[in-house]
PDB file of N, CA and C in Angstrom:
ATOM      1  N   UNK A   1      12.176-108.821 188.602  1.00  0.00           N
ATOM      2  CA  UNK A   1      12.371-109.798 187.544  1.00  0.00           C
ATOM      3  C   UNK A   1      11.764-109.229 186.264  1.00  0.00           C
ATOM      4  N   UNK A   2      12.618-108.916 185.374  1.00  0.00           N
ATOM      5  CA  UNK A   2      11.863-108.937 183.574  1.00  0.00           C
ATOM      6  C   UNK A   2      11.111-109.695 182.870  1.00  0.00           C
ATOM      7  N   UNK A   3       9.752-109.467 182.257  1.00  0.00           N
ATOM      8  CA  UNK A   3       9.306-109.920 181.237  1.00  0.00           C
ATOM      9  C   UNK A   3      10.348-111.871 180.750  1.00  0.00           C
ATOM     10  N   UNK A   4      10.643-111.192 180.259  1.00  0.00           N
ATOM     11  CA  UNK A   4      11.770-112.711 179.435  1.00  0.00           C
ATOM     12  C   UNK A   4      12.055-113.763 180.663  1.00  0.00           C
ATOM     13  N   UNK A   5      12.442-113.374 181.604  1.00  0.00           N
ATOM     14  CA  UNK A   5      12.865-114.150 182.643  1.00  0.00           C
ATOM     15  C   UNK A   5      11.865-114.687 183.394  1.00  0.00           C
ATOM     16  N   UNK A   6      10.833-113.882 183.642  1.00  0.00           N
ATOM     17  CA  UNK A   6       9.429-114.537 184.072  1.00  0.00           C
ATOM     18  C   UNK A   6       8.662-115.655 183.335  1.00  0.00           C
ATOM     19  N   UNK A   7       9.058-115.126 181.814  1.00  0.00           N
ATOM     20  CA  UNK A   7       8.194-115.839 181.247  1.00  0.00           C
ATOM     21  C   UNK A   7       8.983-117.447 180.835  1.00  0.00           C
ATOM     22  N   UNK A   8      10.182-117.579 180.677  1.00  0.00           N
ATOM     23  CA  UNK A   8      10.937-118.364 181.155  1.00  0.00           C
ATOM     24  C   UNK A   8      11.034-119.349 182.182  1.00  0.00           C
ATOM     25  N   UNK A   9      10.457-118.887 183.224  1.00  0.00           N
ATOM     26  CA  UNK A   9       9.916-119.724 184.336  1.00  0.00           C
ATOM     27  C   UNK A   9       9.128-120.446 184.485  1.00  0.00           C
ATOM     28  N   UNK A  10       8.487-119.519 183.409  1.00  0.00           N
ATOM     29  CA  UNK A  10       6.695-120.434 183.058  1.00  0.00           C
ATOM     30  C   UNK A  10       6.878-121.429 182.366  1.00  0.00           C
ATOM     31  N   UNK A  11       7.956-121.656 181.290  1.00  0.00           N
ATOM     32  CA  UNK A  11       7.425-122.669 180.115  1.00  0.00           C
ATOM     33  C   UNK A  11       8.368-123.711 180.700  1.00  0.00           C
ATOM     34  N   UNK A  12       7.926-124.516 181.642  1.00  0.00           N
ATOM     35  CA  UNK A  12       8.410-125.868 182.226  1.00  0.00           C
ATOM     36  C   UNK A  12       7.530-126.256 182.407  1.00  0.00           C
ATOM     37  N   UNK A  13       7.712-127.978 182.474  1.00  0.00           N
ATOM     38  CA  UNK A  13       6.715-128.981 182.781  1.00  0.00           C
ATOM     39  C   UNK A  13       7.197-130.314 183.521  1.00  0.00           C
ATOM     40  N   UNK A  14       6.531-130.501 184.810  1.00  0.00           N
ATOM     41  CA  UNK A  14       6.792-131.827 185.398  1.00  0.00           C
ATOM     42  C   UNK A  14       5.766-132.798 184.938  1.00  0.00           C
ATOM     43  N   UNK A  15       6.343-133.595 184.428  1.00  0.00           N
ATOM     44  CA  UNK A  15       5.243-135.232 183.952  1.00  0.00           C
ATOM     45  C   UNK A  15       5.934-136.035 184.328  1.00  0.00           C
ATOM     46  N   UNK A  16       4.652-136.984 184.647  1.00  0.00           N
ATOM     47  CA  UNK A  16       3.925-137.911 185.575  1.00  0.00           C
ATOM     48  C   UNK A  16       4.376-139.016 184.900  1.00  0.00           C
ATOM     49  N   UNK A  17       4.603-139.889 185.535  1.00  0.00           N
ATOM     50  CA  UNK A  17       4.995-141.855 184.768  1.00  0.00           C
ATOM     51  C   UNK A  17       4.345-141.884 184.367  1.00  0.00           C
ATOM     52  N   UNK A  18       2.900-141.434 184.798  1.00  0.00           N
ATOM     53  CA  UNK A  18       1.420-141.730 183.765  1.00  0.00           C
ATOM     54  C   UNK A  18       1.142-141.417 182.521  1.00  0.00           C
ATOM     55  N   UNK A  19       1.988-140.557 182.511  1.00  0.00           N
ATOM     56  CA  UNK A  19       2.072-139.504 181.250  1.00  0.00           C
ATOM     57  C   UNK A  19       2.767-139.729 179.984  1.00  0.00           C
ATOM     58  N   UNK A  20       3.824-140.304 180.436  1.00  0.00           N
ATOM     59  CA  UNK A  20       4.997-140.714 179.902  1.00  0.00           C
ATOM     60  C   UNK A  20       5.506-142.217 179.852  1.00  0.00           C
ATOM     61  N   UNK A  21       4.988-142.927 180.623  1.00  0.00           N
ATOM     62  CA  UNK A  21       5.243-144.646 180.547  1.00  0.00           C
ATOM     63  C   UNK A  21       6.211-144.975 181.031  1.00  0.00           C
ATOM     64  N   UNK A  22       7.213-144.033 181.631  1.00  0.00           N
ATOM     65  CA  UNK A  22       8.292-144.223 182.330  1.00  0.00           C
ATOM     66  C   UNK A  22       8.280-145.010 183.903  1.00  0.00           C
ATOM     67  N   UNK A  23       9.612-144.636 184.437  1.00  0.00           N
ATOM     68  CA  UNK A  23       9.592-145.520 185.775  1.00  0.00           C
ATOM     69  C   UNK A  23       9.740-144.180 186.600  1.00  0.00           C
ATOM     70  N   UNK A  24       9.889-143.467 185.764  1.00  0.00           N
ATOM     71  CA  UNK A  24      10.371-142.084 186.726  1.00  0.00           C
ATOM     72  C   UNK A  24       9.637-140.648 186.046  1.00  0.00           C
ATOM     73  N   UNK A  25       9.346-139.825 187.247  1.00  0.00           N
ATOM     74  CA  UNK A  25       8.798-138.218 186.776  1.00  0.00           C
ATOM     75  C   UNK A  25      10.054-137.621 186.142  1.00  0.00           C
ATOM     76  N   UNK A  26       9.829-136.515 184.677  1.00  0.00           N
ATOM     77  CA  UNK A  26      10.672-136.036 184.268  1.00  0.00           C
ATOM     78  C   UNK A  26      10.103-134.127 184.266  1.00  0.00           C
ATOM     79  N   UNK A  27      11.455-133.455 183.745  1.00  0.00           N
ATOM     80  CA  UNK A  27      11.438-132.207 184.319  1.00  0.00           C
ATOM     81  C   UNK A  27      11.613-132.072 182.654  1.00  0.00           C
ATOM     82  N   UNK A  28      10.497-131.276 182.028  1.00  0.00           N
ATOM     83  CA  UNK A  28      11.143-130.620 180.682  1.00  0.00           C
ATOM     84  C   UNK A  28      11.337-129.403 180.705  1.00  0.00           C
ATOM     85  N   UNK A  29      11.573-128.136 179.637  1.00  0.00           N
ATOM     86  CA  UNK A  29      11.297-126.996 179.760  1.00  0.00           C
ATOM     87  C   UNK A  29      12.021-126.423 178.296  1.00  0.00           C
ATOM     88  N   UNK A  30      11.608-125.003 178.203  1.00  0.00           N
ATOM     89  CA  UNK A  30      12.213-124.670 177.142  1.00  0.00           C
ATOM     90  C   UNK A  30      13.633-123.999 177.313  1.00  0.00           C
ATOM     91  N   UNK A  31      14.179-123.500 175.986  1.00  0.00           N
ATOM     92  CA  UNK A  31      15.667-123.080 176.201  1.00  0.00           C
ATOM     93  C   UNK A  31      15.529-122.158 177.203  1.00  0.00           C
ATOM     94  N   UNK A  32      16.652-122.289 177.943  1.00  0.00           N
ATOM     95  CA  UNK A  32      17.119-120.781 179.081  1.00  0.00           C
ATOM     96  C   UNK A  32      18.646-121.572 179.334  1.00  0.00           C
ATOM     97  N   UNK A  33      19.524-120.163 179.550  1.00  0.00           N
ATOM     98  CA  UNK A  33      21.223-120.052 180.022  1.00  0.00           C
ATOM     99  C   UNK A  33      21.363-120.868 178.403  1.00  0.00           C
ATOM    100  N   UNK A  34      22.627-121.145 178.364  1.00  0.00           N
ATOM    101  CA  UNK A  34      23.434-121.541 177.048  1.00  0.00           C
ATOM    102  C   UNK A  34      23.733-123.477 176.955  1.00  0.00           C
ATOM    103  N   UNK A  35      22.591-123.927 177.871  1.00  0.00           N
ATOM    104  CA  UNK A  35      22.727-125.138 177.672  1.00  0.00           C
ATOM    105  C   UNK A  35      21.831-125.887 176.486  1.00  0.00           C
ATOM    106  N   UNK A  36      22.275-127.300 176.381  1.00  0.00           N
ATOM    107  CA  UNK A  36      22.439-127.624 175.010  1.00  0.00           C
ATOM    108  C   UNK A  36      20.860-128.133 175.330  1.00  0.00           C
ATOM    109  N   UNK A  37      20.287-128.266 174.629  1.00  0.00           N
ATOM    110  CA  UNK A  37      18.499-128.978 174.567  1.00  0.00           C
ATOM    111  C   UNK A  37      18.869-130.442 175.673  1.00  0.00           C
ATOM    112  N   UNK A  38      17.893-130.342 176.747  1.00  0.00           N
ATOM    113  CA  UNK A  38      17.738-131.493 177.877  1.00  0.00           C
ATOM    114  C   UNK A  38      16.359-131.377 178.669  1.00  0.00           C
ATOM    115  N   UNK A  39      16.911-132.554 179.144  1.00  0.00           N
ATOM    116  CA  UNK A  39      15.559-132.435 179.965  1.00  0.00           C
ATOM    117  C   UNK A  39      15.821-133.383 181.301  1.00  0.00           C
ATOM    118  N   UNK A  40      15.533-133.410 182.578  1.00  0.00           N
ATOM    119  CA  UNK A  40      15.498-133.652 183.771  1.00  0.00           C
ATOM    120  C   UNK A  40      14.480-134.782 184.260  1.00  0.00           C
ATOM    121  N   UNK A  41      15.600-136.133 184.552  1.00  0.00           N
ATOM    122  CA  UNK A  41      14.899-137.031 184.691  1.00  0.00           C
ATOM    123  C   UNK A  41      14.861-136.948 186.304  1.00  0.00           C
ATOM    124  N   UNK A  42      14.124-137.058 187.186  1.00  0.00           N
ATOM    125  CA  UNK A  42      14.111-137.851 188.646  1.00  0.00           C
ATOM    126  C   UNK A  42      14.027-139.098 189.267  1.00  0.00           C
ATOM    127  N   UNK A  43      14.447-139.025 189.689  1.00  0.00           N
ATOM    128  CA  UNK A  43      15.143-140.638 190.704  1.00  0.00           C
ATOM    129  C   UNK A  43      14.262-141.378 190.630  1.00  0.00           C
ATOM    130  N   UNK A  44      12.822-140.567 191.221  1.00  0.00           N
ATOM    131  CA  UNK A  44      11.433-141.344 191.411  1.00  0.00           C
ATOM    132  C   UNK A  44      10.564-140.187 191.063  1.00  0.00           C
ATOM    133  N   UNK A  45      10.295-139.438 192.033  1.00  0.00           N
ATOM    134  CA  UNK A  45       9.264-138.391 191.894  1.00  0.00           C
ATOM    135  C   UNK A  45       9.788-137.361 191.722  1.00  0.00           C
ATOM    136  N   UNK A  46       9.295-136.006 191.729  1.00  0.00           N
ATOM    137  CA  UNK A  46       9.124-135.042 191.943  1.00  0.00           C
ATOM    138  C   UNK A  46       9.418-134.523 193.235  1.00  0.00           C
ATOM    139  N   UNK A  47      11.035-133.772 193.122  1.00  0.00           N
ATOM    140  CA  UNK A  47      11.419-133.752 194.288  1.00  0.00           C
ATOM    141  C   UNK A  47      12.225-134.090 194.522  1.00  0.00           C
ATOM    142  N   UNK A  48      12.349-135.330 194.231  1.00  0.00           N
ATOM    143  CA  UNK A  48      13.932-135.889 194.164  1.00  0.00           C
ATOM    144  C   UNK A  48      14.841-135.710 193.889  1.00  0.00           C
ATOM    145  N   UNK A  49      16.571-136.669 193.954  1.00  0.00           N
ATOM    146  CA  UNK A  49      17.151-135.924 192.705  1.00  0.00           C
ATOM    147  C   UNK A  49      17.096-135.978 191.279  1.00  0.00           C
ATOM    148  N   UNK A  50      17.807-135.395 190.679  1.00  0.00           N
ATOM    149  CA  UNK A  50      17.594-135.565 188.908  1.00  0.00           C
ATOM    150  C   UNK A  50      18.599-135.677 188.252  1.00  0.00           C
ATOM    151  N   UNK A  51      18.802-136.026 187.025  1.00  0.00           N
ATOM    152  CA  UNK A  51      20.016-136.626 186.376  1.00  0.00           C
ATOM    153  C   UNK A  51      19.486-135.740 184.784  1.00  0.00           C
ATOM    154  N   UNK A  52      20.195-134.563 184.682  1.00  0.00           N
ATOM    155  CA  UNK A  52      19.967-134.288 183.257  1.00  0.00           C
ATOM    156  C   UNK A  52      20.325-135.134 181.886  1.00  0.00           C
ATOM    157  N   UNK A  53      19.085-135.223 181.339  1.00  0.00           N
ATOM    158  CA  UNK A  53      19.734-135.928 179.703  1.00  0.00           C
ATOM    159  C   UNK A  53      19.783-135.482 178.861  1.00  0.00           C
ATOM    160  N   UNK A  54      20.923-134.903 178.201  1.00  0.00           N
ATOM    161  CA  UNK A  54      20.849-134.463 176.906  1.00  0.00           C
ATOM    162  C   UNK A  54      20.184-135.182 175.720  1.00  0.00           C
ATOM    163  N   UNK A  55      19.468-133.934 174.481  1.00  0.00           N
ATOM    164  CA  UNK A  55      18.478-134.776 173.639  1.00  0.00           C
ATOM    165  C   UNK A  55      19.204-134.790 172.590  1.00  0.00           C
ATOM    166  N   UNK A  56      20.068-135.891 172.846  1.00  0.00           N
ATOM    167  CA  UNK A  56      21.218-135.738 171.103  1.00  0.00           C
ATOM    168  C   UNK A  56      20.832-136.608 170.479  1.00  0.00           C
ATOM    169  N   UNK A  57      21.036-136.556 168.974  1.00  0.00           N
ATOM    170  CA  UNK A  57      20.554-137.996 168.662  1.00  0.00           C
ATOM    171  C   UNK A  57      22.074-138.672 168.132  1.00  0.00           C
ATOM    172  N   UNK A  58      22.028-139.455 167.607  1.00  0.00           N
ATOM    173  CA  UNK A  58      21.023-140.622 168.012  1.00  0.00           C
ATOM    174  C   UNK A  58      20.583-141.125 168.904  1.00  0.00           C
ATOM    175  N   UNK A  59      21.782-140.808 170.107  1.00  0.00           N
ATOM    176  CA  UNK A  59      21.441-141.614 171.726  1.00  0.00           C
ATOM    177  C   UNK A  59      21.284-140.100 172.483  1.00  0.00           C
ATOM    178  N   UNK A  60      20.099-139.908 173.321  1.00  0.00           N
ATOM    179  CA  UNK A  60      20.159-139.432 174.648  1.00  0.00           C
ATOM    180  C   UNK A  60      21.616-139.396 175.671  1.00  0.00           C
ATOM    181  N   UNK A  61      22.269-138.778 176.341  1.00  0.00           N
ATOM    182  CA  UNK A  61      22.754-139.142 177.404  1.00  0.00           C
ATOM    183  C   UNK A  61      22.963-138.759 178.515  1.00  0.00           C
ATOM    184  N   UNK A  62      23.422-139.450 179.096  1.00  0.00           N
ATOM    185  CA  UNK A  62      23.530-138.218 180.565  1.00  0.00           C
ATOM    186  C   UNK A  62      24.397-137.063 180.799  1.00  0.00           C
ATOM    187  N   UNK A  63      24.131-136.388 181.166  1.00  0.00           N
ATOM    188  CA  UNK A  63      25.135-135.190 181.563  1.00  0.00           C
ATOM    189  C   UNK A  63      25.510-134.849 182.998  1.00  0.00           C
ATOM    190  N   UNK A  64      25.489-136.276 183.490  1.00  0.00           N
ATOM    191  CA  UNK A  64      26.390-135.910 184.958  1.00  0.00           C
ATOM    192  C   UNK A  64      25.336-137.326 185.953  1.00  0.00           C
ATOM    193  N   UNK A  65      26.007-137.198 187.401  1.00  0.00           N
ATOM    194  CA  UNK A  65      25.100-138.217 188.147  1.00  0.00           C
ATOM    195  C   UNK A  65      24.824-139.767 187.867  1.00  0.00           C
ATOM    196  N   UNK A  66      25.879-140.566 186.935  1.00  0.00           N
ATOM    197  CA  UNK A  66      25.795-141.521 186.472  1.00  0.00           C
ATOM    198  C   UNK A  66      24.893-142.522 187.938  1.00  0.00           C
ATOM    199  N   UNK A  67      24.141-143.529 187.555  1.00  0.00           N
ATOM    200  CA  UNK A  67      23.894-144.335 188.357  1.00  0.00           C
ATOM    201  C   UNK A  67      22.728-143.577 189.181  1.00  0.00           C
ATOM    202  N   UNK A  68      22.216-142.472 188.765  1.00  0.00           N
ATOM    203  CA  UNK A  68      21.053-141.931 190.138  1.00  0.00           C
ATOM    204  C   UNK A  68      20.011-142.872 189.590  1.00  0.00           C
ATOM    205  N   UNK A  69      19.858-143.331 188.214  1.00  0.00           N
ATOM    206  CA  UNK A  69      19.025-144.060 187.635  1.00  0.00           C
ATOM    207  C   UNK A  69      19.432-145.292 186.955  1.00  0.00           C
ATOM    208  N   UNK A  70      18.816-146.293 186.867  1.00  0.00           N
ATOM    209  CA  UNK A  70      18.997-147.203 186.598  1.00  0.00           C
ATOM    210  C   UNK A  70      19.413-147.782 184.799  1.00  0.00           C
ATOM    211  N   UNK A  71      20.473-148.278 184.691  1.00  0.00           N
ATOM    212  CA  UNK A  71      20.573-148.334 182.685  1.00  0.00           C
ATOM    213  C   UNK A  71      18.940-148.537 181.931  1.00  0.00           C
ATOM    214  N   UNK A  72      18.327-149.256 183.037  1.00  0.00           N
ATOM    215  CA  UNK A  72      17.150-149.970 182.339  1.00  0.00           C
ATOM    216  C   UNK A  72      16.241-148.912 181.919  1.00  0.00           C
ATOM    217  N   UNK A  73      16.026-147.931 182.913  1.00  0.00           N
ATOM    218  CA  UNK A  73      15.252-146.871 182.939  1.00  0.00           C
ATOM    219  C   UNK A  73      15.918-145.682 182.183  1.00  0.00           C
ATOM    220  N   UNK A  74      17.499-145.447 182.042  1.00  0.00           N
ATOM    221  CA  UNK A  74      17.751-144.635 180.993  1.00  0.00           C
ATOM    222  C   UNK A  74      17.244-144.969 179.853  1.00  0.00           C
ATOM    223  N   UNK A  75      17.551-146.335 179.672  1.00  0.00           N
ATOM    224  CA  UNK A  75      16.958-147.163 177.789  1.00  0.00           C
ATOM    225  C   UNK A  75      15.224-147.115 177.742  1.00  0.00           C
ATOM    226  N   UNK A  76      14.947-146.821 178.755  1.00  0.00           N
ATOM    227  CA  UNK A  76      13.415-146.353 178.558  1.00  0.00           C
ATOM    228  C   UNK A  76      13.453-144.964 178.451  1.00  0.00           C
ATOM    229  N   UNK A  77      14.352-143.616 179.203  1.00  0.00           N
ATOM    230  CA  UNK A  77      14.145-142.415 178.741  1.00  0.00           C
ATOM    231  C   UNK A  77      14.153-142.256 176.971  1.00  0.00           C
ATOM    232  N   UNK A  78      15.394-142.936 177.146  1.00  0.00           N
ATOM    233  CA  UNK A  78      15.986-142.699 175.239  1.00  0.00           C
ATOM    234  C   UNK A  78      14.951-143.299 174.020  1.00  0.00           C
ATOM    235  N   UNK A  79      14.273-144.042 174.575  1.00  0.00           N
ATOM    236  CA  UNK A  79      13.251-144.511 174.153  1.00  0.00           C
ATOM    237  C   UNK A  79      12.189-143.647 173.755  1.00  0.00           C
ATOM    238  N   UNK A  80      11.440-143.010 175.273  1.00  0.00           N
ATOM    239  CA  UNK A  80      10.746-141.723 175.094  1.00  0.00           C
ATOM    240  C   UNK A  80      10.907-140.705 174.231  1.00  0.00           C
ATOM    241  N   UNK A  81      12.071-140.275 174.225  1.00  0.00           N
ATOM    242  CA  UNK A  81      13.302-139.674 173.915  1.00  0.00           C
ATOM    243  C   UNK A  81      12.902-139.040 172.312  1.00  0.00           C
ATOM    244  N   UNK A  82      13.228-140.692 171.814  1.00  0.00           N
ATOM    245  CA  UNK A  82      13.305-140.712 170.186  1.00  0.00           C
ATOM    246  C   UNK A  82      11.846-140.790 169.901  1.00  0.00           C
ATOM    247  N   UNK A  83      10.582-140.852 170.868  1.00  0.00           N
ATOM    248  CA  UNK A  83       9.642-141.257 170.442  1.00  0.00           C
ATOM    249  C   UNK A  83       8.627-139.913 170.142  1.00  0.00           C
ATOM    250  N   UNK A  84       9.594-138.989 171.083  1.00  0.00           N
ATOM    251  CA  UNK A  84       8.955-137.414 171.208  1.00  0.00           C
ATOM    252  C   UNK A  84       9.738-136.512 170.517  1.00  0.00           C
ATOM    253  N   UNK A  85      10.927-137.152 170.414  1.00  0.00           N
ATOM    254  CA  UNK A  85      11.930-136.182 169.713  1.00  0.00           C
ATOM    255  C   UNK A  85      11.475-134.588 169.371  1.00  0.00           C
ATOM    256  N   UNK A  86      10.979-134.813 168.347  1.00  0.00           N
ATOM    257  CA  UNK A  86      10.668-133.230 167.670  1.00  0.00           C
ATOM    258  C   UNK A  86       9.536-132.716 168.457  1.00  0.00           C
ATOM    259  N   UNK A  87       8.673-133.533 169.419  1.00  0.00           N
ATOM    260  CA  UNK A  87       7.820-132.314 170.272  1.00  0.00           C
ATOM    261  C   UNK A  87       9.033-131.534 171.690  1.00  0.00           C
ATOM    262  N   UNK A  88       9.595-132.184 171.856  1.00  0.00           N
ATOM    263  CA  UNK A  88      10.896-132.030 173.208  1.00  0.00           C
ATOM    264  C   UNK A  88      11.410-130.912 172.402  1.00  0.00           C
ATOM    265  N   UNK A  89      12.336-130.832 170.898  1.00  0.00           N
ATOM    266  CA  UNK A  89      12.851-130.207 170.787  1.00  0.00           C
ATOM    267  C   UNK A  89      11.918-128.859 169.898  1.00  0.00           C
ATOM    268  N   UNK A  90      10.899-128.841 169.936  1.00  0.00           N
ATOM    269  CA  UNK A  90       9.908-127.812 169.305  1.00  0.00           C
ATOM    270  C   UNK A  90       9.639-126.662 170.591  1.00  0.00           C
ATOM    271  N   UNK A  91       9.214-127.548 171.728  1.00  0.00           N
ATOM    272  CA  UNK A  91       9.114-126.987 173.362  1.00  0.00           C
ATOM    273  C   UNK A  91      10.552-126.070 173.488  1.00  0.00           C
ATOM    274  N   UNK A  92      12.241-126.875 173.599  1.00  0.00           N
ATOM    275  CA  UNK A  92      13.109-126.360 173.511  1.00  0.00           C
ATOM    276  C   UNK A  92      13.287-124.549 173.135  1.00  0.00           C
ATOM    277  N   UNK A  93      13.011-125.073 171.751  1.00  0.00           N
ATOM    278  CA  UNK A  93      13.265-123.923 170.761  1.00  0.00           C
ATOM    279  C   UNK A  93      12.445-123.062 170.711  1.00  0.00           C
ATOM    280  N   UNK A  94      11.195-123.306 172.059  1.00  0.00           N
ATOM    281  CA  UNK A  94      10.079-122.062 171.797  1.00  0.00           C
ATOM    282  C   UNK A  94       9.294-121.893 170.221  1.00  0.00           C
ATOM    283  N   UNK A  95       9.627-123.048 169.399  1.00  0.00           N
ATOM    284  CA  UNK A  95       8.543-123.304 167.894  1.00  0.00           C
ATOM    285  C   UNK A  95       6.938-124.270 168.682  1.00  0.00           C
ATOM    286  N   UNK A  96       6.408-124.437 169.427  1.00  0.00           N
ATOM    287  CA  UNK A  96       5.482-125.064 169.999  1.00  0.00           C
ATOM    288  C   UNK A  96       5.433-124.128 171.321  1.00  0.00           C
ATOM    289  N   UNK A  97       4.818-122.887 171.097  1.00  0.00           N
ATOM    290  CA  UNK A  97       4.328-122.064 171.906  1.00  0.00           C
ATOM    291  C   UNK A  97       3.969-121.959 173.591  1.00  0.00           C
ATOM    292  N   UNK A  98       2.925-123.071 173.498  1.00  0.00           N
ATOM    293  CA  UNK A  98       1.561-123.379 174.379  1.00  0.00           C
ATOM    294  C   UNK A  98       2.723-124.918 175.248  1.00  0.00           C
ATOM    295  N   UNK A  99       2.662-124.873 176.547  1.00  0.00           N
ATOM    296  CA  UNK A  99       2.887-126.210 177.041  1.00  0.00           C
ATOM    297  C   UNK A  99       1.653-126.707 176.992  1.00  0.00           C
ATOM    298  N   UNK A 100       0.385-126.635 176.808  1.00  0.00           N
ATOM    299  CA  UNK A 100      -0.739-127.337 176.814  1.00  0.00           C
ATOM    300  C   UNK A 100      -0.622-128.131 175.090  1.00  0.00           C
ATOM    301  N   UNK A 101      -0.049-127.645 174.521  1.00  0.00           N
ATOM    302  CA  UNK A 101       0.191-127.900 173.248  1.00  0.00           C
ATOM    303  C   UNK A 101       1.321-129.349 173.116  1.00  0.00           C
ATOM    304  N   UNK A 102       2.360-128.529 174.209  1.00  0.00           N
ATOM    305  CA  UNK A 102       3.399-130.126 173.774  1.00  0.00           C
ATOM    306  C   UNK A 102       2.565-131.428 174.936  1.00  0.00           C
ATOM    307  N   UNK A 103       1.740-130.988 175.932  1.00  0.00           N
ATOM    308  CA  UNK A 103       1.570-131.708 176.345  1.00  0.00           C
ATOM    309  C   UNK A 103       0.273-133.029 176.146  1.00  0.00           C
ATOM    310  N   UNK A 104      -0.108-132.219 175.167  1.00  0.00           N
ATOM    311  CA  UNK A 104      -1.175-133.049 173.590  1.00  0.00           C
ATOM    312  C   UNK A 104      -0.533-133.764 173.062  1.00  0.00           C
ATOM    313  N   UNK A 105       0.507-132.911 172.692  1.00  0.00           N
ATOM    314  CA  UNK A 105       1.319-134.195 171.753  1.00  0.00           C
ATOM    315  C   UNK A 105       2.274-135.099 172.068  1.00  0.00           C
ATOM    316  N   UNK A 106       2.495-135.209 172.796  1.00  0.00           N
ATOM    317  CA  UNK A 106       3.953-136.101 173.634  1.00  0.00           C
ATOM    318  C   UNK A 106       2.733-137.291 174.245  1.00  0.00           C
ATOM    319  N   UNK A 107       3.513-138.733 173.622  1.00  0.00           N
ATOM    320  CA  UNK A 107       3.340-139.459 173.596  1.00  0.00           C
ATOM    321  C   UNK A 107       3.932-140.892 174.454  1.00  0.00           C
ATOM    322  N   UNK A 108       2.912-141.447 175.297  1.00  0.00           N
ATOM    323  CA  UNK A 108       3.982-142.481 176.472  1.00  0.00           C
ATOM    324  C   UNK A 108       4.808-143.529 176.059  1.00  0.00           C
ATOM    325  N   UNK A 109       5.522-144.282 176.220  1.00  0.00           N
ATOM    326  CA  UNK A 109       6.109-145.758 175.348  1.00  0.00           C
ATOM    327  C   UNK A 109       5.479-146.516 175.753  1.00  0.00           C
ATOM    328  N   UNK A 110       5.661-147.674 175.556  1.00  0.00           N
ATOM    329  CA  UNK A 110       4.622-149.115 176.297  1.00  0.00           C
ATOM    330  C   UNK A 110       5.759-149.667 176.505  1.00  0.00           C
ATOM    331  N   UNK A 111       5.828-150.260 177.710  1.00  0.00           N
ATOM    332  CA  UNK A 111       6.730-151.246 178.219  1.00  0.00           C
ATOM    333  C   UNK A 111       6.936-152.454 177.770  1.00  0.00           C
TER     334      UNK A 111
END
C-alpha cells in the first residue's frame, strides 16, 4: 500500500450519538475515489448498516437505501448537517488537517 492510500485510511471518523445528538452513529471521512462530499449514517451503531448522505446544500440527501433510517432521524442528520456544514466539508477537502481538530469543532444538535 502507498503513502496516499494509507494515509487516506487514516483520516476517518466514527461518532458516537453522544457526540453528535443524533439517534444514530455516523461514519465521516475525508475525500477518497471521485465521490461527491458525504458522510455515512448507521442504522444504530457501529457496525451496522449505513445509508450514505450526501452534504449538498441546501438539503442533505440520501444516496441510496431509502428507509434504513427513519425521515425523523434523517431531519435530524440534515440538521447536524447544516449545523457542521463547513467543519464536514473542511475534513472533506483535507483544509482541516488534524481529525482531532474537526472533532473540537463539530458540534451536537439538541433535540
Amino acid at each position: 500500500m502507498d503513502y496516499k492510500n494509507f494515509v487516506n485510511i487514516m483520516d476517518m471518523a466514527n461518532l458516537s450519538k453522544e457526540k453528535t445528538g443524533l439517534n444514530n452513529d455516523i461514519f465521516i471521512s475525508t475525500r477518497f475515489a471521485k465521490h461527491r462530499p458525504r458522510l455515512r449514517v448507521y442504522k444504530d451503531t457501529v457496525g451496522s448498516p449505513t445509508v450514505s448522505i450526501l452534504l449538498d446544500k441546501p438539503h442533505a440527501q440520501s444516496a441510496g437505501k431509502k428507509g434504513l433510517i427513519s425521515e425523523r432521524d434523517l431531519d435530524l442528520v440534515r440538521e447536524w448537517i447544516d449545523l457542521n456544514y463547513d467543519v464536514l466539508i473542511g475534513y472533506w477537502n483535507n483544509s482541516i488537517p488534524y481529525t482531532e481538530d474537526v472533532l473540537n469543532r463539530l458540534r451536537p444538535i439538541s433535540k
